[in-house]
PDB file of N, CA and C in Angstrom:
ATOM      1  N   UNK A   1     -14.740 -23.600  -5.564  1.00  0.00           N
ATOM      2  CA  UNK A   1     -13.810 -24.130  -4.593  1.00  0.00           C
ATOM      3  C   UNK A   1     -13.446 -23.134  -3.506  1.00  0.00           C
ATOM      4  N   UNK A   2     -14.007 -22.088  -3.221  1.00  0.00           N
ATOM      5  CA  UNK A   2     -13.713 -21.124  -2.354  1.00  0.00           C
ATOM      6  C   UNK A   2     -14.957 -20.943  -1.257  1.00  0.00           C
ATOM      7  N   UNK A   3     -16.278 -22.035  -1.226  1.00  0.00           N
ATOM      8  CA  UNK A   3     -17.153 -21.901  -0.353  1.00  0.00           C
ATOM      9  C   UNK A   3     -16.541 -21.641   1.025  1.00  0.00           C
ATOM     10  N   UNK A   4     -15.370 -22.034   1.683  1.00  0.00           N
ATOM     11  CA  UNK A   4     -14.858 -22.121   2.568  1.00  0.00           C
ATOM     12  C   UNK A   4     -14.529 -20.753   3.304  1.00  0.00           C
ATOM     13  N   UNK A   5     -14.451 -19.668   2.404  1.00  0.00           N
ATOM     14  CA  UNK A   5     -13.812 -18.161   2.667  1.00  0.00           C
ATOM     15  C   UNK A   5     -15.127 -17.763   3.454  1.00  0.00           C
ATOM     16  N   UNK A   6     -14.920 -16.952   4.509  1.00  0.00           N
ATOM     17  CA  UNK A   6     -15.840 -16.112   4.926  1.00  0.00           C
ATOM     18  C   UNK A   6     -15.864 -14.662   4.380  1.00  0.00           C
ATOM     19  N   UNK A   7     -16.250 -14.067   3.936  1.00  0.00           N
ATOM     20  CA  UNK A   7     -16.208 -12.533   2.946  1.00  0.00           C
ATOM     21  C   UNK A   7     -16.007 -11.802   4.222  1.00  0.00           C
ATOM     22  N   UNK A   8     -16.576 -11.749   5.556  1.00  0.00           N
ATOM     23  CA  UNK A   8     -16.588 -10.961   6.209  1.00  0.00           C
ATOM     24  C   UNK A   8     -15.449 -10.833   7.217  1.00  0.00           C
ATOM     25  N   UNK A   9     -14.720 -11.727   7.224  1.00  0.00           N
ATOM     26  CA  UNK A   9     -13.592 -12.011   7.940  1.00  0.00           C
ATOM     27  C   UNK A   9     -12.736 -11.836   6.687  1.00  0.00           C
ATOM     28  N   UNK A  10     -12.772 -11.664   5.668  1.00  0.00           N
ATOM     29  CA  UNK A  10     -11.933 -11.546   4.509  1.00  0.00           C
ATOM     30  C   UNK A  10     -11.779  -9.920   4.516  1.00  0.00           C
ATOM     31  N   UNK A  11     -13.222  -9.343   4.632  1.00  0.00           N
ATOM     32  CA  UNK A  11     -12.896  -7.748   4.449  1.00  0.00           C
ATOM     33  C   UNK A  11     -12.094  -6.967   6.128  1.00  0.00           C
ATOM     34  N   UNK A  12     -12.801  -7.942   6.993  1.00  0.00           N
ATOM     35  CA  UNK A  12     -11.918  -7.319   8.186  1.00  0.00           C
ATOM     36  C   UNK A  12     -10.238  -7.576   7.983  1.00  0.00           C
ATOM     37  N   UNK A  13      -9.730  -8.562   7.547  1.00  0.00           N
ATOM     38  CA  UNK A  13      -8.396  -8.761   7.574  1.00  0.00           C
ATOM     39  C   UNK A  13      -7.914  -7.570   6.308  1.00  0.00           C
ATOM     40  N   UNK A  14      -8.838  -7.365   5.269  1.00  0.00           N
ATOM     41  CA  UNK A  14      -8.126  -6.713   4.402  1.00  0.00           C
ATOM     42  C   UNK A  14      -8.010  -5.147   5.313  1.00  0.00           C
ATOM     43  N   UNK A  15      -9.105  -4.740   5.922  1.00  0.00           N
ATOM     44  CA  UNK A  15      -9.054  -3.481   6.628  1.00  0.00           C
ATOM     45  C   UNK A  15      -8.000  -3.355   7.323  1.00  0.00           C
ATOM     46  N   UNK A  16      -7.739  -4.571   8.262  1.00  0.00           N
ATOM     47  CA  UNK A  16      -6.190  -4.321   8.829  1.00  0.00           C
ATOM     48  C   UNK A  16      -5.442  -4.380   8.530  1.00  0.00           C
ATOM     49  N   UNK A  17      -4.853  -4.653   7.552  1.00  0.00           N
ATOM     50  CA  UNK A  17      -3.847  -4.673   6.427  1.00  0.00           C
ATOM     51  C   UNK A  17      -3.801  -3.601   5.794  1.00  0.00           C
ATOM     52  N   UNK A  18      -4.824  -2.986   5.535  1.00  0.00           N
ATOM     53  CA  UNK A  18      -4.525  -1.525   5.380  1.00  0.00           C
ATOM     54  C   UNK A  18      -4.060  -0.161   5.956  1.00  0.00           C
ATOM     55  N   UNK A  19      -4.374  -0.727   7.401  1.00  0.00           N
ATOM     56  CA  UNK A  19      -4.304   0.199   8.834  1.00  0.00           C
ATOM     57  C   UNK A  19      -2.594   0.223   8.662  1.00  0.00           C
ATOM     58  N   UNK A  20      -1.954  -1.032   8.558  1.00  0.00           N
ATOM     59  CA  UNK A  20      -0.434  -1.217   8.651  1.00  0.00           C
ATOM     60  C   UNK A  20       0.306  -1.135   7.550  1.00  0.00           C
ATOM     61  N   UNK A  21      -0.612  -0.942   6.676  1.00  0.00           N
ATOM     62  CA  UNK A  21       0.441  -0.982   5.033  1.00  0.00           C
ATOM     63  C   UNK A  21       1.504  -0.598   5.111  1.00  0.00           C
ATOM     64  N   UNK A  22       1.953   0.517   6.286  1.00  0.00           N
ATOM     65  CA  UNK A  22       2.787   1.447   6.117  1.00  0.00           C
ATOM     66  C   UNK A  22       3.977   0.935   6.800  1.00  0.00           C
ATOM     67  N   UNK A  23       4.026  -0.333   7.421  1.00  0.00           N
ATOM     68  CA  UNK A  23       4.882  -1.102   8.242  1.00  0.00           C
ATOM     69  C   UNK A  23       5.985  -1.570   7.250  1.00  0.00           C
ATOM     70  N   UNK A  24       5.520  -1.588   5.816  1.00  0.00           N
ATOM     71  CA  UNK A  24       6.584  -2.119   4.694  1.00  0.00           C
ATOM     72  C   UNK A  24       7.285  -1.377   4.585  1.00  0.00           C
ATOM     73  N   UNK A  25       6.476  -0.053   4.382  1.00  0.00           N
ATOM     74  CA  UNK A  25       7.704   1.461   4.012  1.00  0.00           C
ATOM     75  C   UNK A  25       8.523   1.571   5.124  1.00  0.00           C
ATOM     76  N   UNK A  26       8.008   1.244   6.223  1.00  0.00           N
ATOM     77  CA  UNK A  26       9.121   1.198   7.920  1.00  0.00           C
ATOM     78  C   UNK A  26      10.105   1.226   7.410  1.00  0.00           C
ATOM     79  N   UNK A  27       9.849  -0.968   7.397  1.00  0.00           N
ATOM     80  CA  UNK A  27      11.009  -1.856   6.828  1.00  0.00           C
ATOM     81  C   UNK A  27      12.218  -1.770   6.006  1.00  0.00           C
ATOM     82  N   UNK A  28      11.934  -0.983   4.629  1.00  0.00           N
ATOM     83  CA  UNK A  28      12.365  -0.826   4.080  1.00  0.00           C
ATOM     84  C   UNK A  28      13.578   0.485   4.597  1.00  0.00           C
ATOM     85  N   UNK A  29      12.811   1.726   5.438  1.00  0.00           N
ATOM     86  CA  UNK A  29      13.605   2.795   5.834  1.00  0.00           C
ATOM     87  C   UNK A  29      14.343   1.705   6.985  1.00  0.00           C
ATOM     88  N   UNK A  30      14.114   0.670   7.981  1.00  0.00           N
ATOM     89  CA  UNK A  30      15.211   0.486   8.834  1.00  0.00           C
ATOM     90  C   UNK A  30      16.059  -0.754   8.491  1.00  0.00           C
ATOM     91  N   UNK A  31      15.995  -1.318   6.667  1.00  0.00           N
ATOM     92  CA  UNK A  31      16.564  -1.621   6.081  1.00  0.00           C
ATOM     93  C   UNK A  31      17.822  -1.091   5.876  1.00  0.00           C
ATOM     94  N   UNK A  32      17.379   0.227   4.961  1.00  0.00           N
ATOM     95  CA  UNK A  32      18.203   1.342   3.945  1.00  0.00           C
ATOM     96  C   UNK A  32      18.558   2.398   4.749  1.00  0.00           C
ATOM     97  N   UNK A  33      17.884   2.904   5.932  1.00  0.00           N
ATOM     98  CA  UNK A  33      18.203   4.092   6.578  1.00  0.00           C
ATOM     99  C   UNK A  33      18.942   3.797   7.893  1.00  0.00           C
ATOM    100  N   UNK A  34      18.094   2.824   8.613  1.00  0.00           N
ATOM    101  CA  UNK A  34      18.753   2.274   9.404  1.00  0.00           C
ATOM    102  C   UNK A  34      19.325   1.277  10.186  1.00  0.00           C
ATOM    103  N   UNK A  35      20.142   0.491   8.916  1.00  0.00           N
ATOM    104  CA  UNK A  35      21.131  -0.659   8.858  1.00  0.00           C
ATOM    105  C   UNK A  35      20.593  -1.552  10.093  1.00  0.00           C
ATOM    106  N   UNK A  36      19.239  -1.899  10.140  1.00  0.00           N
ATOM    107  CA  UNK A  36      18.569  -3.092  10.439  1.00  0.00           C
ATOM    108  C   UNK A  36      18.847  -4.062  10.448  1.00  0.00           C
ATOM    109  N   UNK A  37      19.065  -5.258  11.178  1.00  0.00           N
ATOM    110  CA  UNK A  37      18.974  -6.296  10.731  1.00  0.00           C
ATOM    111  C   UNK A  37      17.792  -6.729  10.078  1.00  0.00           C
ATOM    112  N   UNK A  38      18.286  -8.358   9.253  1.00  0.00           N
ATOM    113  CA  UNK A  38      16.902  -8.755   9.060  1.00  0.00           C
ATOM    114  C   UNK A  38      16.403  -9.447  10.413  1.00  0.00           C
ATOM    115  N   UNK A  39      16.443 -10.108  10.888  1.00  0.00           N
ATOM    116  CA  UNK A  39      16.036 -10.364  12.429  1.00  0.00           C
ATOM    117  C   UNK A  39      14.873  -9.386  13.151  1.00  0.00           C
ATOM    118  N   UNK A  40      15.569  -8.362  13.626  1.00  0.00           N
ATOM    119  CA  UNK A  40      14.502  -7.085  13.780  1.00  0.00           C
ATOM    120  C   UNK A  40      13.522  -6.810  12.975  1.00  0.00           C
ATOM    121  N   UNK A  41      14.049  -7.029  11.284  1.00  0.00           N
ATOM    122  CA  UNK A  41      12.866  -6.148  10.457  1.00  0.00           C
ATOM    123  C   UNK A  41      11.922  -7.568  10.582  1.00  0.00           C
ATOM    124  N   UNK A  42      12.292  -8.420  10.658  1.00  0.00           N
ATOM    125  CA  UNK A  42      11.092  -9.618  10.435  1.00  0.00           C
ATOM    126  C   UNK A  42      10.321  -9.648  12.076  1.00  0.00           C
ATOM    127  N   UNK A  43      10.598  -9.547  13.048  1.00  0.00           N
ATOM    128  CA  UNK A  43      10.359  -9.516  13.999  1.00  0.00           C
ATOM    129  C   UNK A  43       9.077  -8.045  14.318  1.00  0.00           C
ATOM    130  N   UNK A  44       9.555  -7.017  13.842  1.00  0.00           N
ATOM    131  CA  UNK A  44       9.021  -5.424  13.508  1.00  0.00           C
ATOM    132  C   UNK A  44       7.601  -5.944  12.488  1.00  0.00           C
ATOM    133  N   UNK A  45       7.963  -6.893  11.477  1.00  0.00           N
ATOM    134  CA  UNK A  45       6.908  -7.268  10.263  1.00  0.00           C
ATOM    135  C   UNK A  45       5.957  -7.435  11.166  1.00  0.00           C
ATOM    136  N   UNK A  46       6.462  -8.963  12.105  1.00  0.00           N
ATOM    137  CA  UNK A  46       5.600  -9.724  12.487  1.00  0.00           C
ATOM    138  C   UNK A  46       4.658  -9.213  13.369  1.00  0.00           C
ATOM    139  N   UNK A  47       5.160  -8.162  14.188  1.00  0.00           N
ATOM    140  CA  UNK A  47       4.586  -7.703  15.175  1.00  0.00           C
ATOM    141  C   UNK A  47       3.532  -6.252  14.638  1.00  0.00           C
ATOM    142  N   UNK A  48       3.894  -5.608  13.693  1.00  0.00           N
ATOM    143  CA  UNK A  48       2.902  -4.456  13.521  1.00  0.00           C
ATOM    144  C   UNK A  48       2.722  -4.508  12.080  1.00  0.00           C
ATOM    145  N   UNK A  49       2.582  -5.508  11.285  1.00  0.00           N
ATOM    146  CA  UNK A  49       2.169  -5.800   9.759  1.00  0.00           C
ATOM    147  C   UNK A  49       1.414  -7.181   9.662  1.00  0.00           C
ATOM    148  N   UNK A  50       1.623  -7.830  10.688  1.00  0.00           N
ATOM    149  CA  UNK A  50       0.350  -8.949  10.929  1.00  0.00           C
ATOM    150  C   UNK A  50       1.424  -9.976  10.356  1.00  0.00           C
ATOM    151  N   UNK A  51       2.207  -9.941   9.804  1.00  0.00           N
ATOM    152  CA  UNK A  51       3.043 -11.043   8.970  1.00  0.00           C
ATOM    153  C   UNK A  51       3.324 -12.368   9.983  1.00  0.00           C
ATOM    154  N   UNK A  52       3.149 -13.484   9.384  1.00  0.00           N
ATOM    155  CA  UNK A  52       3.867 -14.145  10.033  1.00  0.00           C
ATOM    156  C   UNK A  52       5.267 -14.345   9.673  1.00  0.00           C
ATOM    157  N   UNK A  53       6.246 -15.687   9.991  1.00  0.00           N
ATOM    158  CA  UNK A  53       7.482 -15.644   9.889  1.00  0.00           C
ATOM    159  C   UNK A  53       7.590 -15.739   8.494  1.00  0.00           C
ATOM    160  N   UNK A  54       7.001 -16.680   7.131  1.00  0.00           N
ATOM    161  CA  UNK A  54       7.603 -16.890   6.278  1.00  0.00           C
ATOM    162  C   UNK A  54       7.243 -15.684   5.586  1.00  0.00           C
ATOM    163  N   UNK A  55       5.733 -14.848   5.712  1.00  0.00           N
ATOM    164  CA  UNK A  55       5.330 -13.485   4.686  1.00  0.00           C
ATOM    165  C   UNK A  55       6.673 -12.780   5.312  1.00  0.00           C
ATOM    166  N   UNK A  56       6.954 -12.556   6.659  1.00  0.00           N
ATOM    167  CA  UNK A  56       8.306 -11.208   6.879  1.00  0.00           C
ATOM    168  C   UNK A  56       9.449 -11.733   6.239  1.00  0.00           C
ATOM    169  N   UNK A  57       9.639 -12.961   6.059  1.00  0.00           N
ATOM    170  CA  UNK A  57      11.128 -12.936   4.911  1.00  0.00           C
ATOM    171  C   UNK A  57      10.783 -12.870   3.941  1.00  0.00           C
ATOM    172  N   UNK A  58       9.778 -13.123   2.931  1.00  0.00           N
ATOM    173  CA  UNK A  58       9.359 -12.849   2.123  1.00  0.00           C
ATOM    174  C   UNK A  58       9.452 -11.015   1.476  1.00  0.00           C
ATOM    175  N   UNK A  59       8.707 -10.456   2.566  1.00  0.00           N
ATOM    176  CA  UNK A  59       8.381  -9.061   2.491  1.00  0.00           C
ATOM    177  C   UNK A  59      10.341  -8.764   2.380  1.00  0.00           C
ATOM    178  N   UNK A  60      11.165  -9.230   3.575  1.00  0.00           N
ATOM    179  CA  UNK A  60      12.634  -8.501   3.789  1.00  0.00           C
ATOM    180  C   UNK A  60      13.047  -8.843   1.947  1.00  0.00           C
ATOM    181  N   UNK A  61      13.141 -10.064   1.451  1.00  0.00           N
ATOM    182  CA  UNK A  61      13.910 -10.451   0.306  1.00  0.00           C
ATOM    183  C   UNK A  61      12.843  -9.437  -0.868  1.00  0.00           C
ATOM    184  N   UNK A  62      11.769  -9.091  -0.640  1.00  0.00           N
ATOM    185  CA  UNK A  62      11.359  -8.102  -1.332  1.00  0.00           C
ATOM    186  C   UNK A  62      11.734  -7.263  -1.452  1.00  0.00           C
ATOM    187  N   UNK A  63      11.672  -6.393  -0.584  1.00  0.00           N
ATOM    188  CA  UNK A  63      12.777  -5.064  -0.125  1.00  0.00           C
ATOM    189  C   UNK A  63      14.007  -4.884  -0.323  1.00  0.00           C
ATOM    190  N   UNK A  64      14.609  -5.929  -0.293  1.00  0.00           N
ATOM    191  CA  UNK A  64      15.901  -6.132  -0.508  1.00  0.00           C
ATOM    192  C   UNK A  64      16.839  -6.041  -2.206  1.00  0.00           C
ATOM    193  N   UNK A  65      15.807  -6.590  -2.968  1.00  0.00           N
ATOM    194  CA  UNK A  65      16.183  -6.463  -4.506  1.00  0.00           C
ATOM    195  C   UNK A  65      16.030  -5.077  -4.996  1.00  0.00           C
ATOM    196  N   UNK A  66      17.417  -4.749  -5.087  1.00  0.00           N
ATOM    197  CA  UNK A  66      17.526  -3.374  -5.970  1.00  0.00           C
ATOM    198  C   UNK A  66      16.435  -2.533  -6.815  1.00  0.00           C
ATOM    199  N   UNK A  67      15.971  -3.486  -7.610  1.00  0.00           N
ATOM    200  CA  UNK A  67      14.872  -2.435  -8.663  1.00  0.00           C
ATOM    201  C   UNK A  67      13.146  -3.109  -7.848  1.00  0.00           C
ATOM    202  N   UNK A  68      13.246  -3.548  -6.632  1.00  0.00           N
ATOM    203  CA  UNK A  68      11.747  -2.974  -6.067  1.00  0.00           C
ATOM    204  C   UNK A  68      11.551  -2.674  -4.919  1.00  0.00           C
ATOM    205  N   UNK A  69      12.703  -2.072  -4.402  1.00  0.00           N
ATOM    206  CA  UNK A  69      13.008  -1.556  -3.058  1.00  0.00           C
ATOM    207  C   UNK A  69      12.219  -0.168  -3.121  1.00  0.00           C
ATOM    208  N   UNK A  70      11.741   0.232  -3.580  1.00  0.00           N
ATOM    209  CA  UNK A  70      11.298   1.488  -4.047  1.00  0.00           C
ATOM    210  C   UNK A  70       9.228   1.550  -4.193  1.00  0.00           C
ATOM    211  N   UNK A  71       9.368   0.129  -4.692  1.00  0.00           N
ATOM    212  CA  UNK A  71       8.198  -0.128  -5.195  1.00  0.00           C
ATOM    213  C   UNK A  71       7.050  -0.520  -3.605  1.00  0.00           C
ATOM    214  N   UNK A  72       7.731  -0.787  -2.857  1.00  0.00           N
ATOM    215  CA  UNK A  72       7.127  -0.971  -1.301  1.00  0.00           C
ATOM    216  C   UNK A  72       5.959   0.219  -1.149  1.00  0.00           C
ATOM    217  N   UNK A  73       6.519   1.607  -1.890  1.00  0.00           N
ATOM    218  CA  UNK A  73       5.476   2.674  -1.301  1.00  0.00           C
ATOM    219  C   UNK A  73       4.627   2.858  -2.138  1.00  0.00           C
ATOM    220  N   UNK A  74       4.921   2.181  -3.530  1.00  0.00           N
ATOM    221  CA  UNK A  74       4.220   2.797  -4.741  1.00  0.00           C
ATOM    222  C   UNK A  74       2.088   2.477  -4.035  1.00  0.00           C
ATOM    223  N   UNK A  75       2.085   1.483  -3.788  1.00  0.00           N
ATOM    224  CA  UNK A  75       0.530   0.956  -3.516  1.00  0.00           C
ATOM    225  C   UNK A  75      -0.387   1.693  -1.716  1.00  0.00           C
ATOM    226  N   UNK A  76       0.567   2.343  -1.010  1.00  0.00           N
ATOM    227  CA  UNK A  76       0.208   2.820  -0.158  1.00  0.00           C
ATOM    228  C   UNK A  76      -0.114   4.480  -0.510  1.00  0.00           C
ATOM    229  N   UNK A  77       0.854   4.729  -1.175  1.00  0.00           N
ATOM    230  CA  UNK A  77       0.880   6.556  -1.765  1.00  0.00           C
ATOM    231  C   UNK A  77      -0.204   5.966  -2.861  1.00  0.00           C
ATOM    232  N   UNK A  78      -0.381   5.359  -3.383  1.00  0.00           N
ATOM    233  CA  UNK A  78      -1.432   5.504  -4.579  1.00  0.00           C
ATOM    234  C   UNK A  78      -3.317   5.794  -3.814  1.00  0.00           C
ATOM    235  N   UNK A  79      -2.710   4.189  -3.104  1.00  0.00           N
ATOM    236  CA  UNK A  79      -4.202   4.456  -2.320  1.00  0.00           C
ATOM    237  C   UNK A  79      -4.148   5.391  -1.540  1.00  0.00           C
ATOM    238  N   UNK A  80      -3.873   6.060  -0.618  1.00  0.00           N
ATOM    239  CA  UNK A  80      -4.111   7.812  -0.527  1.00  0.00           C
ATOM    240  C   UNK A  80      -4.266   8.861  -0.958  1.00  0.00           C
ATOM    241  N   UNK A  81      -3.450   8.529  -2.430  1.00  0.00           N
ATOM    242  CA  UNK A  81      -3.864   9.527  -3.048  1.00  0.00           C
ATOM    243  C   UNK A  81      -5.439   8.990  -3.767  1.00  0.00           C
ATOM    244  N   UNK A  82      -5.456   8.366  -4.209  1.00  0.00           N
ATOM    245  CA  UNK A  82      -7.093   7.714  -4.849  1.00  0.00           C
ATOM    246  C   UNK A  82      -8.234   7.569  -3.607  1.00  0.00           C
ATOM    247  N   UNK A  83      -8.022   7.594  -2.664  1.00  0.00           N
ATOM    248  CA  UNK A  83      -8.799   7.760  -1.488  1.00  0.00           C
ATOM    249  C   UNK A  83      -9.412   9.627  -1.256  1.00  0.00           C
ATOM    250  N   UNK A  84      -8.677  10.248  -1.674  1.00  0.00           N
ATOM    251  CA  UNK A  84      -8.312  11.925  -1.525  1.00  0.00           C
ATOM    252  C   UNK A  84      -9.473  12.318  -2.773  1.00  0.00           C
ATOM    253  N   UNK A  85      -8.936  11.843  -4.239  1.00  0.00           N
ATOM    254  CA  UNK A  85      -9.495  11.693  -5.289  1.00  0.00           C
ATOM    255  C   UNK A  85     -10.743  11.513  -4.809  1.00  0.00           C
ATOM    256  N   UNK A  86     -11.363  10.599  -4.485  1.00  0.00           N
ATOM    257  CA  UNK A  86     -12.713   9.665  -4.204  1.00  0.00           C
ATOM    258  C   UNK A  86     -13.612  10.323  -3.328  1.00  0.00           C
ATOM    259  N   UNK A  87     -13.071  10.951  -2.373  1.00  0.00           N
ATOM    260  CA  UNK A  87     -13.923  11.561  -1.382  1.00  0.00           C
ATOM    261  C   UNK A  87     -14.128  13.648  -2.102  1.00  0.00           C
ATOM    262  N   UNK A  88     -13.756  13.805  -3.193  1.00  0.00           N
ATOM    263  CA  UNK A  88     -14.245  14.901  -3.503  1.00  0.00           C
ATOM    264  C   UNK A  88     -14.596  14.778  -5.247  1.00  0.00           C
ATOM    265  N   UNK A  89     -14.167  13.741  -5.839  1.00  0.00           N
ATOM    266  CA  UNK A  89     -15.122  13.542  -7.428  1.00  0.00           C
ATOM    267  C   UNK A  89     -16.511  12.596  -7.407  1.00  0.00           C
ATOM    268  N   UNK A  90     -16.523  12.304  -8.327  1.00  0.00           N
ATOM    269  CA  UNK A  90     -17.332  11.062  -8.489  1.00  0.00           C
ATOM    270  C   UNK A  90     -16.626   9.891  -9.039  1.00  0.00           C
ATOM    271  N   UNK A  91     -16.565   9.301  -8.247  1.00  0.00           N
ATOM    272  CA  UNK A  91     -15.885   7.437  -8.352  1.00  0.00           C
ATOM    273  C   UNK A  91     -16.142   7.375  -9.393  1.00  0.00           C
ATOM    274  N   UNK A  92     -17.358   7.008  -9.867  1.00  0.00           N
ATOM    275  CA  UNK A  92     -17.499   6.493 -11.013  1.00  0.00           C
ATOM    276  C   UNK A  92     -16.561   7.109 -12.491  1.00  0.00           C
ATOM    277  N   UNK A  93     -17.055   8.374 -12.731  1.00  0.00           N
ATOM    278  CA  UNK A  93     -16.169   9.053 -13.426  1.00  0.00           C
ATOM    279  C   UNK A  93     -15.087   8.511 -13.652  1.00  0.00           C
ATOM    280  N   UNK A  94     -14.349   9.178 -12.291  1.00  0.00           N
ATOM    281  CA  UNK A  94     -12.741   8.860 -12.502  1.00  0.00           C
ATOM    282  C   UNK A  94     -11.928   7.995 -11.993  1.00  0.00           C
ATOM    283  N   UNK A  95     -12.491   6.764 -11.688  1.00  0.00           N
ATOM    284  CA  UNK A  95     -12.047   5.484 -12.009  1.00  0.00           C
ATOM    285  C   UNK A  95     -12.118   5.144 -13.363  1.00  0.00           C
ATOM    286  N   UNK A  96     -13.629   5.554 -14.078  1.00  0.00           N
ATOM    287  CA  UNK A  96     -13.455   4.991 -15.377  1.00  0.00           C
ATOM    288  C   UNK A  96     -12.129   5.709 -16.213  1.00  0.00           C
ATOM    289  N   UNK A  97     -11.738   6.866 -15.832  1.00  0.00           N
ATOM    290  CA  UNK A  97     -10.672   7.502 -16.367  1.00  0.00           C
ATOM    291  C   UNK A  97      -9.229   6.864 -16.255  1.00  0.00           C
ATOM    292  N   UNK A  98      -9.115   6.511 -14.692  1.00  0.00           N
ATOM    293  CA  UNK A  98      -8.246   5.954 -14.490  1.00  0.00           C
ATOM    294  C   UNK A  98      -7.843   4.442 -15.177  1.00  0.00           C
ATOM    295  N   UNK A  99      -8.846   4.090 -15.704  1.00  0.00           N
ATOM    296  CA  UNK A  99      -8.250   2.924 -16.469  1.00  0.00           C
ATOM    297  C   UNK A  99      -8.729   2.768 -17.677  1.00  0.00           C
ATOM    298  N   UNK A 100      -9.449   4.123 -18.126  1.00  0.00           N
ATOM    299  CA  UNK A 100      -8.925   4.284 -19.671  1.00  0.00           C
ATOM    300  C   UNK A 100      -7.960   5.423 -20.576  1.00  0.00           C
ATOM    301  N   UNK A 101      -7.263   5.646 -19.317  1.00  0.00           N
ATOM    302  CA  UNK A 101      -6.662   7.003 -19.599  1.00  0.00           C
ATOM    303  C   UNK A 101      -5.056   6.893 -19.018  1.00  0.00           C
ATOM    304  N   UNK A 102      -3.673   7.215 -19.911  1.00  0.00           N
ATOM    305  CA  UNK A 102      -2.628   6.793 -18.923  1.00  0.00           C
ATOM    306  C   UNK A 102      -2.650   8.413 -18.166  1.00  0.00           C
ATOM    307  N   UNK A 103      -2.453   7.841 -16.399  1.00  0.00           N
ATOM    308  CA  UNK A 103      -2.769   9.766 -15.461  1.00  0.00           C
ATOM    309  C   UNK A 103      -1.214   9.038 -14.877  1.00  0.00           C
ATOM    310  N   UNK A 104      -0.956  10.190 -14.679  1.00  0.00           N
ATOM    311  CA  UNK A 104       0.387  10.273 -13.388  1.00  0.00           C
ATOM    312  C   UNK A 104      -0.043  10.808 -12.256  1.00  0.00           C
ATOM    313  N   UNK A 105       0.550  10.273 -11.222  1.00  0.00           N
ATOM    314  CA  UNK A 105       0.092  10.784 -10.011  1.00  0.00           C
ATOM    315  C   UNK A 105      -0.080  12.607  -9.978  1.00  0.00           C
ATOM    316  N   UNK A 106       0.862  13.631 -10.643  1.00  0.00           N
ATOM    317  CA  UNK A 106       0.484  14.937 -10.685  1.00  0.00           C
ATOM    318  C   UNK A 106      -0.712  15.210 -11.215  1.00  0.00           C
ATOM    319  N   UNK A 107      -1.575  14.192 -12.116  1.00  0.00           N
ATOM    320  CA  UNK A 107      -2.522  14.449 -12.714  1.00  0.00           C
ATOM    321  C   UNK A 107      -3.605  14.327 -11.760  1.00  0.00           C
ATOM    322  N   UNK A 108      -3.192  13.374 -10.778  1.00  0.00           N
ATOM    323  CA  UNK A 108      -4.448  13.081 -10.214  1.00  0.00           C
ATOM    324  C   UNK A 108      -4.044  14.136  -8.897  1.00  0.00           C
ATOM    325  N   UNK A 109      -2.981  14.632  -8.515  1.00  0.00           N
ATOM    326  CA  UNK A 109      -3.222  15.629  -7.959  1.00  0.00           C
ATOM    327  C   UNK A 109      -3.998  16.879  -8.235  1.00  0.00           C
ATOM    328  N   UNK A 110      -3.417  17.190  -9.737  1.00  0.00           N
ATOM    329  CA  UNK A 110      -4.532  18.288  -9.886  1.00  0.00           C
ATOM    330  C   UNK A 110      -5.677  17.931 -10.531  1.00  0.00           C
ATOM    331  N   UNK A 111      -6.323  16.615 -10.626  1.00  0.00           N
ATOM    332  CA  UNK A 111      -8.144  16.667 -10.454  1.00  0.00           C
ATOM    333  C   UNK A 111      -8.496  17.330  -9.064  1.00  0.00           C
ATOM    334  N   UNK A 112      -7.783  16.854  -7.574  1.00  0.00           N
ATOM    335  CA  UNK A 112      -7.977  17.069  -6.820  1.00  0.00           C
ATOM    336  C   UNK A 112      -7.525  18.555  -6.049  1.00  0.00           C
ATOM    337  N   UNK A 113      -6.960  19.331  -6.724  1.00  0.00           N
ATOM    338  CA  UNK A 113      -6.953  20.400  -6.435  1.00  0.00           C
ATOM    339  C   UNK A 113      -7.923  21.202  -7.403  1.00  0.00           C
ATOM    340  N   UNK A 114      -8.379  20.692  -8.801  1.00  0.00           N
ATOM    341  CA  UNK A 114      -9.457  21.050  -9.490  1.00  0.00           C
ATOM    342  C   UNK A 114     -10.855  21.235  -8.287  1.00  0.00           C
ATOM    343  N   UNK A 115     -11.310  20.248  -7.559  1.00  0.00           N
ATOM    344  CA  UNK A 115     -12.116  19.599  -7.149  1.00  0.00           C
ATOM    345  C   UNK A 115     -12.232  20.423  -5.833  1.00  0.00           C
ATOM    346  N   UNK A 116     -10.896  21.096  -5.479  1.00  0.00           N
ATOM    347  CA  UNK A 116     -10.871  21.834  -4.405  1.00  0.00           C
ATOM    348  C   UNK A 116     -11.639  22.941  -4.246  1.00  0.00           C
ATOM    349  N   UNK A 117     -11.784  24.172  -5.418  1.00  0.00           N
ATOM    350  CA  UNK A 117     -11.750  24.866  -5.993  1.00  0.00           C
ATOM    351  C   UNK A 117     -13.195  24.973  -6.360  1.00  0.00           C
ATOM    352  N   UNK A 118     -13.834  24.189  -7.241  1.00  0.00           N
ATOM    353  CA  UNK A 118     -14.935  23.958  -7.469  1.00  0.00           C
ATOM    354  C   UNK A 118     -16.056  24.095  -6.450  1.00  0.00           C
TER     355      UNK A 118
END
């Protein structure tokens, strides 16, 4: 039921979505830091996170709940740091590590300062 998707227009949208990931963590700072409206922050979504109107209230009432206001950066800092990882191990490796192994982000800092070194 998905003949309809184009893959290649699927990976370009995901690429830009990645370019802006960082438009959530904005949000969230001119949420919490600087007493934003929601108006602006949905407006800010819409305009440099690709969102339209209902994903930017969506994204604000995300942000907004106490225990995942926090969680906005967790998937942007990960993929940088696993991007960092990737371009000096071998993927294969330590992905397979990464999901058979519990790592904390210090861990995977120092593969990558291992990796430095080497």
């Amino acid at each position: 039921g998905m003949s309809h998707i184009d893959p290649k227009q699927m990976l370009e949208i995901v690429n830009a979505r990645q370019k802006v990931g960082g438009a959530f963590g904005n949000a969230a700072f001119m949420l919490y830091d600087q007493n934003k409206g929601e108006n602006e922050i949905k407006q800010y979504l819409q305009k440099y996170a690709l969102s339209n109107e209902k994903q930017a209230q969506q994204h604000i009432r995300f942000i907004s709940e106490p225990l995942s206001r926090s969680y906005v950066f967790t998937y942007d800092v990960g993929y940088d740091l696993l991007e960092e990882l990737f371009t000096r191990v071998d993927r294969d490796t330590y992905f397979k590590r990464l999901l058979e192994e519990p790592v904390t982000p210090n861990q995977i800092r120092e593969w990558i300062a291992d990796a430095k070194t080497n």
